[in-house]
PDB file of N, CA and C in Angstrom:
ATOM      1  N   UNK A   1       0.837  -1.195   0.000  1.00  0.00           N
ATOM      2  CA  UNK A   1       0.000   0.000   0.000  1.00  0.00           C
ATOM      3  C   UNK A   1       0.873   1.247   0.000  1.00  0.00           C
ATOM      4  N   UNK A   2       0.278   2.109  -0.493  1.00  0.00           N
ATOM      5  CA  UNK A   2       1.401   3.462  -0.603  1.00  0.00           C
ATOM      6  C   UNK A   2       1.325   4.262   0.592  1.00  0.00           C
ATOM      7  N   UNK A   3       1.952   4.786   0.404  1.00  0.00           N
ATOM      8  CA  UNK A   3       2.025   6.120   1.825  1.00  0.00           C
ATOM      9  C   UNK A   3       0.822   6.925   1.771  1.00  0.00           C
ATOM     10  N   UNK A   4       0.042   7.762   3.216  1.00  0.00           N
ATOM     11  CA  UNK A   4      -0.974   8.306   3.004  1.00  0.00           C
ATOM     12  C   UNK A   4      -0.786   9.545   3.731  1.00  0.00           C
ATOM     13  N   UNK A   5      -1.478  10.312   3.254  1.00  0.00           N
ATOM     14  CA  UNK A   5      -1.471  11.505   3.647  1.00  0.00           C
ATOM     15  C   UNK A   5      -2.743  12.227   4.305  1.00  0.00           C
ATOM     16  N   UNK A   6      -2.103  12.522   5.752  1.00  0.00           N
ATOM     17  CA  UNK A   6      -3.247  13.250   5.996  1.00  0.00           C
ATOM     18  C   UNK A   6      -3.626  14.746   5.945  1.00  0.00           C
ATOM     19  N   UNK A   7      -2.604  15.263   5.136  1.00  0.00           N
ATOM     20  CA  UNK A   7      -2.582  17.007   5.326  1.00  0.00           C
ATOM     21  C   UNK A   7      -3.192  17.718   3.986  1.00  0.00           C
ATOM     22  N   UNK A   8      -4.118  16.797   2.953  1.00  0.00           N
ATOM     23  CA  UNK A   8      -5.103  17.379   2.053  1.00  0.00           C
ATOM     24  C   UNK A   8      -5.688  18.621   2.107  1.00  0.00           C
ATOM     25  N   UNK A   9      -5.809  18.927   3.176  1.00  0.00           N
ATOM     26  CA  UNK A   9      -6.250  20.304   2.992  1.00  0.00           C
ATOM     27  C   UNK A   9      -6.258  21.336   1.904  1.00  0.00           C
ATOM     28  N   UNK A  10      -6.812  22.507   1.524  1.00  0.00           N
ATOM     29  CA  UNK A  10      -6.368  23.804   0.821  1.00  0.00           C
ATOM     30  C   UNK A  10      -7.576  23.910  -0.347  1.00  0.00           C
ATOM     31  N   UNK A  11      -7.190  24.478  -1.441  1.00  0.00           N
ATOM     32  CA  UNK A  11      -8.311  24.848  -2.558  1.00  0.00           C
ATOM     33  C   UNK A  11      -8.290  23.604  -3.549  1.00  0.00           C
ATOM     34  N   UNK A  12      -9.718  22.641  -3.268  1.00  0.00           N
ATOM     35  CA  UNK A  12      -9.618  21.572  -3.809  1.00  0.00           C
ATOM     36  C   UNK A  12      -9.617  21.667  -5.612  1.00  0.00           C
ATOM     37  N   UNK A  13      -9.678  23.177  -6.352  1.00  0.00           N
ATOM     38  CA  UNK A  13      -9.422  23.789  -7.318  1.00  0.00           C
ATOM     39  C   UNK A  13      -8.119  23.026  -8.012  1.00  0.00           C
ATOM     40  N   UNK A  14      -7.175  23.493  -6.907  1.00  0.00           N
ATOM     41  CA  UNK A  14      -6.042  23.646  -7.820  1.00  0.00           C
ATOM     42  C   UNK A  14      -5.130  22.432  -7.189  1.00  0.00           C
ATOM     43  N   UNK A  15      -5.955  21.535  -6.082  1.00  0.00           N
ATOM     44  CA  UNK A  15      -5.225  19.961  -5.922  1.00  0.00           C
ATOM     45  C   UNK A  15      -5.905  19.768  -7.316  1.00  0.00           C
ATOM     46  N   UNK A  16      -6.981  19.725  -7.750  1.00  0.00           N
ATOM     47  CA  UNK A  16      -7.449  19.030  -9.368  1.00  0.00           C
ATOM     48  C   UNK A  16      -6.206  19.162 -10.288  1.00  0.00           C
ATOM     49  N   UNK A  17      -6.298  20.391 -10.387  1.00  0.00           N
ATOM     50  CA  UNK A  17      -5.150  20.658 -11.442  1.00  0.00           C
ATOM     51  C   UNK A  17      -3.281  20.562 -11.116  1.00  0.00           C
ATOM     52  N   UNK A  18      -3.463  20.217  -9.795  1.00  0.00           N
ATOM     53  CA  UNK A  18      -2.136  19.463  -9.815  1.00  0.00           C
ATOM     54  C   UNK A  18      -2.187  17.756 -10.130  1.00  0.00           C
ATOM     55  N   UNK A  19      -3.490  17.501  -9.930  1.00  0.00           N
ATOM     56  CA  UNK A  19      -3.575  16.143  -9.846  1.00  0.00           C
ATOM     57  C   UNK A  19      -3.329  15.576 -11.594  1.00  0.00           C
ATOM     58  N   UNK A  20      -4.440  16.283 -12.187  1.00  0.00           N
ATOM     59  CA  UNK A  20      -4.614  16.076 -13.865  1.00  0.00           C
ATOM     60  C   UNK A  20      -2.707  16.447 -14.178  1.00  0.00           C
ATOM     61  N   UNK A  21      -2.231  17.381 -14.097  1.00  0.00           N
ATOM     62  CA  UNK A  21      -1.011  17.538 -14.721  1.00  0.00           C
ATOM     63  C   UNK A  21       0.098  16.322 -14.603  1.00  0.00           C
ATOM     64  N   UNK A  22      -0.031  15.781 -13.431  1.00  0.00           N
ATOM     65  CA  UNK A  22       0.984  14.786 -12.785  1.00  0.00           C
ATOM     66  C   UNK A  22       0.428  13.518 -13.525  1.00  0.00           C
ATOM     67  N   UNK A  23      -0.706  13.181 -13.506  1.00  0.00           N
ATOM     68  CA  UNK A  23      -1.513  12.339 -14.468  1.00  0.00           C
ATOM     69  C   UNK A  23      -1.003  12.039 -15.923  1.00  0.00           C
ATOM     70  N   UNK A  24      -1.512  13.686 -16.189  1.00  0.00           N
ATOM     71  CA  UNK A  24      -0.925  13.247 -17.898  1.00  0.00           C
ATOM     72  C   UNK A  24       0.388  13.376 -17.876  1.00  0.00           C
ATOM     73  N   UNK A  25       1.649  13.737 -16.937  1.00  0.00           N
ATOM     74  CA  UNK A  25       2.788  13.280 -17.095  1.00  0.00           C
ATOM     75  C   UNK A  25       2.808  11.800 -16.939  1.00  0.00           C
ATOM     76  N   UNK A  26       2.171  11.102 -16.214  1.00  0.00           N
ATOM     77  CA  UNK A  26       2.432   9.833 -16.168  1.00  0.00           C
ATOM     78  C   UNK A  26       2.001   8.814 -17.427  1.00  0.00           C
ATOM     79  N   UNK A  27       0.694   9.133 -17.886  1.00  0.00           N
ATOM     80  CA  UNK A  27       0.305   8.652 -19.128  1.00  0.00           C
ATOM     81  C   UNK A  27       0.972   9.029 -20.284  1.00  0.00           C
ATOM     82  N   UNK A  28       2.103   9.754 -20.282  1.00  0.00           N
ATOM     83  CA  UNK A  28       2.792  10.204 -21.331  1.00  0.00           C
ATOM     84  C   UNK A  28       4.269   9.758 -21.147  1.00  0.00           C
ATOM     85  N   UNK A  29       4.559   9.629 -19.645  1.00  0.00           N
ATOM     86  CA  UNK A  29       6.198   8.656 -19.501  1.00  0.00           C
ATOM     87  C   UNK A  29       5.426   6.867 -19.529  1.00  0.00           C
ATOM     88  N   UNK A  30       4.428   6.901 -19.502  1.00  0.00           N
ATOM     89  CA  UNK A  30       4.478   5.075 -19.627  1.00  0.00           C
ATOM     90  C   UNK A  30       4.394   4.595 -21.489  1.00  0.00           C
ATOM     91  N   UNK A  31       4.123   5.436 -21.850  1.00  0.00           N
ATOM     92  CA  UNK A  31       4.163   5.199 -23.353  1.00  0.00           C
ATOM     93  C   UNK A  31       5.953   4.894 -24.019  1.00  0.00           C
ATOM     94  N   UNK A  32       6.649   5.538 -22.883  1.00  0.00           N
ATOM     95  CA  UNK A  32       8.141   5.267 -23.295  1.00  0.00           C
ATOM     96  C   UNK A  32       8.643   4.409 -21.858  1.00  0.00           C
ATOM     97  N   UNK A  33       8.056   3.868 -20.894  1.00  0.00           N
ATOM     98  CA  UNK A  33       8.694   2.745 -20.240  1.00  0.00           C
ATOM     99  C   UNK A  33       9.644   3.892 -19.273  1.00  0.00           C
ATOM    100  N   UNK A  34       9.078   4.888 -18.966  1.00  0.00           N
ATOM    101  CA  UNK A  34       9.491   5.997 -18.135  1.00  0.00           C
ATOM    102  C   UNK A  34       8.818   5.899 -16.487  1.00  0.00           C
ATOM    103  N   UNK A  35       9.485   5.140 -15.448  1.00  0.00           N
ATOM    104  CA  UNK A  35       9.044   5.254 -14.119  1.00  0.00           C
ATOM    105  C   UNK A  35       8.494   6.801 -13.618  1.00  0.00           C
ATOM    106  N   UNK A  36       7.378   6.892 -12.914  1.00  0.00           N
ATOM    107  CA  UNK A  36       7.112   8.338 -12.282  1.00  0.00           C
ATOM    108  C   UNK A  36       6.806   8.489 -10.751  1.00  0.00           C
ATOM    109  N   UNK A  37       7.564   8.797 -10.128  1.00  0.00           N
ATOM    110  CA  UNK A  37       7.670   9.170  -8.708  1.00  0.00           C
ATOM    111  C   UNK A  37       7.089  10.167  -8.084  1.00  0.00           C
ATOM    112  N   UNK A  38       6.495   9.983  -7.014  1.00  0.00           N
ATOM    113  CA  UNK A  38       5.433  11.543  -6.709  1.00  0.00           C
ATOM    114  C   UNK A  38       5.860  11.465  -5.052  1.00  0.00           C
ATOM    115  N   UNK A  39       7.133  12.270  -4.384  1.00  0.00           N
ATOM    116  CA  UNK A  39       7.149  12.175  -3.579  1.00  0.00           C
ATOM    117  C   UNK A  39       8.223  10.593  -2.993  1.00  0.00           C
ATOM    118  N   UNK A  40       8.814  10.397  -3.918  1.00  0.00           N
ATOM    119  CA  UNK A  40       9.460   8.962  -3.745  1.00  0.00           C
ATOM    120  C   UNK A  40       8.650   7.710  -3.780  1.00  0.00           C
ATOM    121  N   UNK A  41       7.093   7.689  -4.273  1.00  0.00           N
ATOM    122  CA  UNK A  41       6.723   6.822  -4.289  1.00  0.00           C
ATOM    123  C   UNK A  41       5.769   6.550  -5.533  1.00  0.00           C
ATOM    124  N   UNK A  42       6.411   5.300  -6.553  1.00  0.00           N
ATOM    125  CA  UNK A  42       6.315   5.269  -7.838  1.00  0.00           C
ATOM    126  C   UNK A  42       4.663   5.165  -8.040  1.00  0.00           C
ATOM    127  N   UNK A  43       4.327   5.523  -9.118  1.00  0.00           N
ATOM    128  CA  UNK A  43       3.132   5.324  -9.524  1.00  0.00           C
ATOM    129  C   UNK A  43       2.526   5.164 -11.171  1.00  0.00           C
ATOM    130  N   UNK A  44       1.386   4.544 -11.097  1.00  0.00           N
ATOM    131  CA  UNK A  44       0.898   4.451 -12.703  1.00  0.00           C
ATOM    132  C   UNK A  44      -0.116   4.760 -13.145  1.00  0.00           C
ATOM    133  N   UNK A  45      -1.068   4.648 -14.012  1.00  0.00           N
ATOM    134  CA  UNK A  45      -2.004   5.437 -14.540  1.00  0.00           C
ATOM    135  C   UNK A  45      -3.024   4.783 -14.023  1.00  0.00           C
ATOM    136  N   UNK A  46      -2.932   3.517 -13.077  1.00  0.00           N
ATOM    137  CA  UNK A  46      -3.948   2.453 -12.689  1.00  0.00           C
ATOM    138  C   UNK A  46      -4.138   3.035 -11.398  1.00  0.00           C
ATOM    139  N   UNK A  47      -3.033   3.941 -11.060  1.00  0.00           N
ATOM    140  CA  UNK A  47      -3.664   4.040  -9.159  1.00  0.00           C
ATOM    141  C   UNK A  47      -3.580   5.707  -8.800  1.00  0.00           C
ATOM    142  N   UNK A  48      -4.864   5.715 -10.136  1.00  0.00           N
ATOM    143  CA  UNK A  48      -5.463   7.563 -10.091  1.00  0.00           C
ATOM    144  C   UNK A  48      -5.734   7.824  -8.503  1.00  0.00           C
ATOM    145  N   UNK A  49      -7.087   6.860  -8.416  1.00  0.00           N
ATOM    146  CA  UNK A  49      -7.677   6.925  -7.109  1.00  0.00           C
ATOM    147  C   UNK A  49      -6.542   7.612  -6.106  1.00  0.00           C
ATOM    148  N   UNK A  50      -5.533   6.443  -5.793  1.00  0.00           N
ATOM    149  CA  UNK A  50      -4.255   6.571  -4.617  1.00  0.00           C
ATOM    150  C   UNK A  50      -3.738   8.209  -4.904  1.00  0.00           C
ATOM    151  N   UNK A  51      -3.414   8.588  -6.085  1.00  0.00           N
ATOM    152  CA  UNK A  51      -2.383   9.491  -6.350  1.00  0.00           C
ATOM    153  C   UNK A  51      -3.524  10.139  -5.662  1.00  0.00           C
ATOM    154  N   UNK A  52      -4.591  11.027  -6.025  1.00  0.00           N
ATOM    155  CA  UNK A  52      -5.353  11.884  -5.721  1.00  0.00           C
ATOM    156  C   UNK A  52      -5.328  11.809  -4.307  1.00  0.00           C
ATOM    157  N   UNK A  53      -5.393  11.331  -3.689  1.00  0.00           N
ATOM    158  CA  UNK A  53      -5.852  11.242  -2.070  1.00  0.00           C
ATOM    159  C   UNK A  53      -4.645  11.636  -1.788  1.00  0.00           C
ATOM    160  N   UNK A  54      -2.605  11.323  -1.985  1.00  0.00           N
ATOM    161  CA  UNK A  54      -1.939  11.627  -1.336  1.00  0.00           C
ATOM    162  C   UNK A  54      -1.150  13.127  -2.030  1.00  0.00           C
ATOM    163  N   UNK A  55      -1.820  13.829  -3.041  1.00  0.00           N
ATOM    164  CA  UNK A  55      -1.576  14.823  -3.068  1.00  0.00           C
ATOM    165  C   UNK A  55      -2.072  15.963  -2.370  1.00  0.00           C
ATOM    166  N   UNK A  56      -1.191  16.908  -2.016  1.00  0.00           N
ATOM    167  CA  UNK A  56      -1.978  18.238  -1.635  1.00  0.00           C
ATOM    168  C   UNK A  56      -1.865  19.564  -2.253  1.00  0.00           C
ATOM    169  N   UNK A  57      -2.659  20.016  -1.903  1.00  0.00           N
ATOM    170  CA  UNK A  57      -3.046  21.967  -2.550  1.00  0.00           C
ATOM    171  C   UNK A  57      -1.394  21.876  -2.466  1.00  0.00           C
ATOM    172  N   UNK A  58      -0.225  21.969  -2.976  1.00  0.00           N
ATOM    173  CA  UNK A  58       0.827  22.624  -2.988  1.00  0.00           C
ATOM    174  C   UNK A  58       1.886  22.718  -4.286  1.00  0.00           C
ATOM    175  N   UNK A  59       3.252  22.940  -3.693  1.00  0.00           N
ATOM    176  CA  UNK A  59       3.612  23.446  -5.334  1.00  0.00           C
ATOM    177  C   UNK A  59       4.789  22.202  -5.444  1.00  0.00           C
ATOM    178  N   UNK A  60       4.865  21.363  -6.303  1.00  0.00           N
ATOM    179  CA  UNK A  60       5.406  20.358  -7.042  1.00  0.00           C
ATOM    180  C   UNK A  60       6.762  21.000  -8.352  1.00  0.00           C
ATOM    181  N   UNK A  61       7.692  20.092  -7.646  1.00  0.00           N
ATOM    182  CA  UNK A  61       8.855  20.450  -8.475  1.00  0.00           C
ATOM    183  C   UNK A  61       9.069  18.692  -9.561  1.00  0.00           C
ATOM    184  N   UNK A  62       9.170  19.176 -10.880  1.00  0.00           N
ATOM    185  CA  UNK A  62       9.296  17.937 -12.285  1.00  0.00           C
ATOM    186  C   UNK A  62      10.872  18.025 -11.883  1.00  0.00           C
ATOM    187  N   UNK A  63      11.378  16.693 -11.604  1.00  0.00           N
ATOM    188  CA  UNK A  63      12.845  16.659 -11.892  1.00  0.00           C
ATOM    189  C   UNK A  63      13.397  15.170 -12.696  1.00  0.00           C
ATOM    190  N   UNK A  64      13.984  15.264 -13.689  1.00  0.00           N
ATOM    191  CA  UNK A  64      14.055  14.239 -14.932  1.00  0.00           C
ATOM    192  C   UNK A  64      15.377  13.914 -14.502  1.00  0.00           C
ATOM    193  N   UNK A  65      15.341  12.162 -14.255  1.00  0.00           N
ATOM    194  CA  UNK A  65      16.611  11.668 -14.231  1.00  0.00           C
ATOM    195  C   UNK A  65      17.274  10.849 -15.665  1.00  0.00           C
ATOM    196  N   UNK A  66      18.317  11.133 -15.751  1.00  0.00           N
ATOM    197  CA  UNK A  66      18.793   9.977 -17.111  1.00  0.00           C
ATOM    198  C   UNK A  66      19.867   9.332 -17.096  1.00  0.00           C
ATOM    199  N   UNK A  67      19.908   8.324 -17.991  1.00  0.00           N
ATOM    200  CA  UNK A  67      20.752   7.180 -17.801  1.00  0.00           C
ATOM    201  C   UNK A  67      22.606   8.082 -18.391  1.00  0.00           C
ATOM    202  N   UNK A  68      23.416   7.419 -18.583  1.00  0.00           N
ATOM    203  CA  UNK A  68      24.813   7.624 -19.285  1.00  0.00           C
ATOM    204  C   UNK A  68      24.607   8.094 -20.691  1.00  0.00           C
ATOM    205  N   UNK A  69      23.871   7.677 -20.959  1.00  0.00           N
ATOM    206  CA  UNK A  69      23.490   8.308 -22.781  1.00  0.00           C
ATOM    207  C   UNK A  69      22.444   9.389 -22.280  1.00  0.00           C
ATOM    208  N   UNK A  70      22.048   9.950 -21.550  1.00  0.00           N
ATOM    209  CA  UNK A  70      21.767  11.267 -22.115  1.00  0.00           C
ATOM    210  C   UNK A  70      19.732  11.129 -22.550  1.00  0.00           C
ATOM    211  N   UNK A  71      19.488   9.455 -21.636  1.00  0.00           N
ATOM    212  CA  UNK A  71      18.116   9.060 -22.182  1.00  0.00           C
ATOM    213  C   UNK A  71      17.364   9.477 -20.660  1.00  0.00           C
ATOM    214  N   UNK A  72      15.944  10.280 -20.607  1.00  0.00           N
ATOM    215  CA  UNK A  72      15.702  10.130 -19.424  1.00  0.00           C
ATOM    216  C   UNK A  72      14.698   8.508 -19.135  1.00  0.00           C
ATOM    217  N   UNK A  73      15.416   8.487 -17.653  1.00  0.00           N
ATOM    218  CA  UNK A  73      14.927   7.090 -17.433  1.00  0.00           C
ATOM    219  C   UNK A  73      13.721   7.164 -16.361  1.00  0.00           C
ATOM    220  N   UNK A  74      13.596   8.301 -15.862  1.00  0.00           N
ATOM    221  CA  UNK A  74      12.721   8.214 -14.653  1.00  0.00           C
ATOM    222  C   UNK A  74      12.001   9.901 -14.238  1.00  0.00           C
ATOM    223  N   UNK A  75      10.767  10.287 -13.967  1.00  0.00           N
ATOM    224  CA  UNK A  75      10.362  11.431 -13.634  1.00  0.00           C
ATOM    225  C   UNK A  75      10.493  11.349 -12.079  1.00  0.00           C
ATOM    226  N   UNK A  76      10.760  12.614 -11.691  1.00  0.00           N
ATOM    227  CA  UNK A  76      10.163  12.153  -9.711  1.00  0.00           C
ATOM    228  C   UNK A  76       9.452  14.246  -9.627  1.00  0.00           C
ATOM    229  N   UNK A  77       8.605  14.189  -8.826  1.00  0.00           N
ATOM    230  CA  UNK A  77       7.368  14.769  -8.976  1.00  0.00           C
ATOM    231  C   UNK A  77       7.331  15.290  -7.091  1.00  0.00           C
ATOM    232  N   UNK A  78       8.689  16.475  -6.579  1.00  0.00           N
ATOM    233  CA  UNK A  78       8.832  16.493  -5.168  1.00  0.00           C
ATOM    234  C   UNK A  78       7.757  17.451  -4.466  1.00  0.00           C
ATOM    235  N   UNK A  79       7.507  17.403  -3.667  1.00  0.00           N
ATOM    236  CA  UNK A  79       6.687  18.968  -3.421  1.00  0.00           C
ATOM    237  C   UNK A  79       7.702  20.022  -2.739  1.00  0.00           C
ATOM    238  N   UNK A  80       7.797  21.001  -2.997  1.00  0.00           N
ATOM    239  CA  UNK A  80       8.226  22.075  -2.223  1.00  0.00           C
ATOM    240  C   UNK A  80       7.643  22.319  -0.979  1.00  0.00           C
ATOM    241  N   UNK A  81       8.722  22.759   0.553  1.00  0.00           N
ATOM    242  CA  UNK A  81       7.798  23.018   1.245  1.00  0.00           C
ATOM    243  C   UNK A  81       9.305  24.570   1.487  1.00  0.00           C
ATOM    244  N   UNK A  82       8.108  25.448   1.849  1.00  0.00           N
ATOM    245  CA  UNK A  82       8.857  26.365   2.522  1.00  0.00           C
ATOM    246  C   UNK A  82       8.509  27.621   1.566  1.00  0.00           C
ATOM    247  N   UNK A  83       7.862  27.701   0.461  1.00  0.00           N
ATOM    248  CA  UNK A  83       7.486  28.489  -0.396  1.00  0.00           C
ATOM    249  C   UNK A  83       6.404  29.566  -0.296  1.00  0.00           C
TER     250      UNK A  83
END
């Protein structure tokens, strides 16, 4: 089971639209066999439900890892805190 979060709180507005963005990053790295991390904990286009519940109203940093050639191999999806 994944990690849960209880600090959801804030403008359930713009958790949507963090949620959809992180989404279609993920439906768009599984088409190339691209792992996506939200918080250190991987996820796929099958466990919408999960992702939604452990995101919150906040601000999310995209950071692209890649292999020796220069291929990215993995998204990870951190939240900022302190902003």
């Amino acid at each position: 089971m994944k990690k849960e979060n209880a600090k959801n709180k804030g403008n359930p507005k713009k958790k949507r639209a963090i949620y959809e963005w992180i989404m279609g990053e993920i439906r768009e790295a599984e088409k190339y066999g691209i792992l996506v991390n939200v918080e250190g904990v991987s996820y796929s286009s099958d466990e919408t439900v999960e992702l939604f519940h452990v995101l919150e109203d906040a601000v999310y940093m995209k950071e692209y890892l890649g292999d020796s050639e220069g291929r990215i191999i993995q998204i990870n999806f951190d939240k900022i805190t302190g902003v």
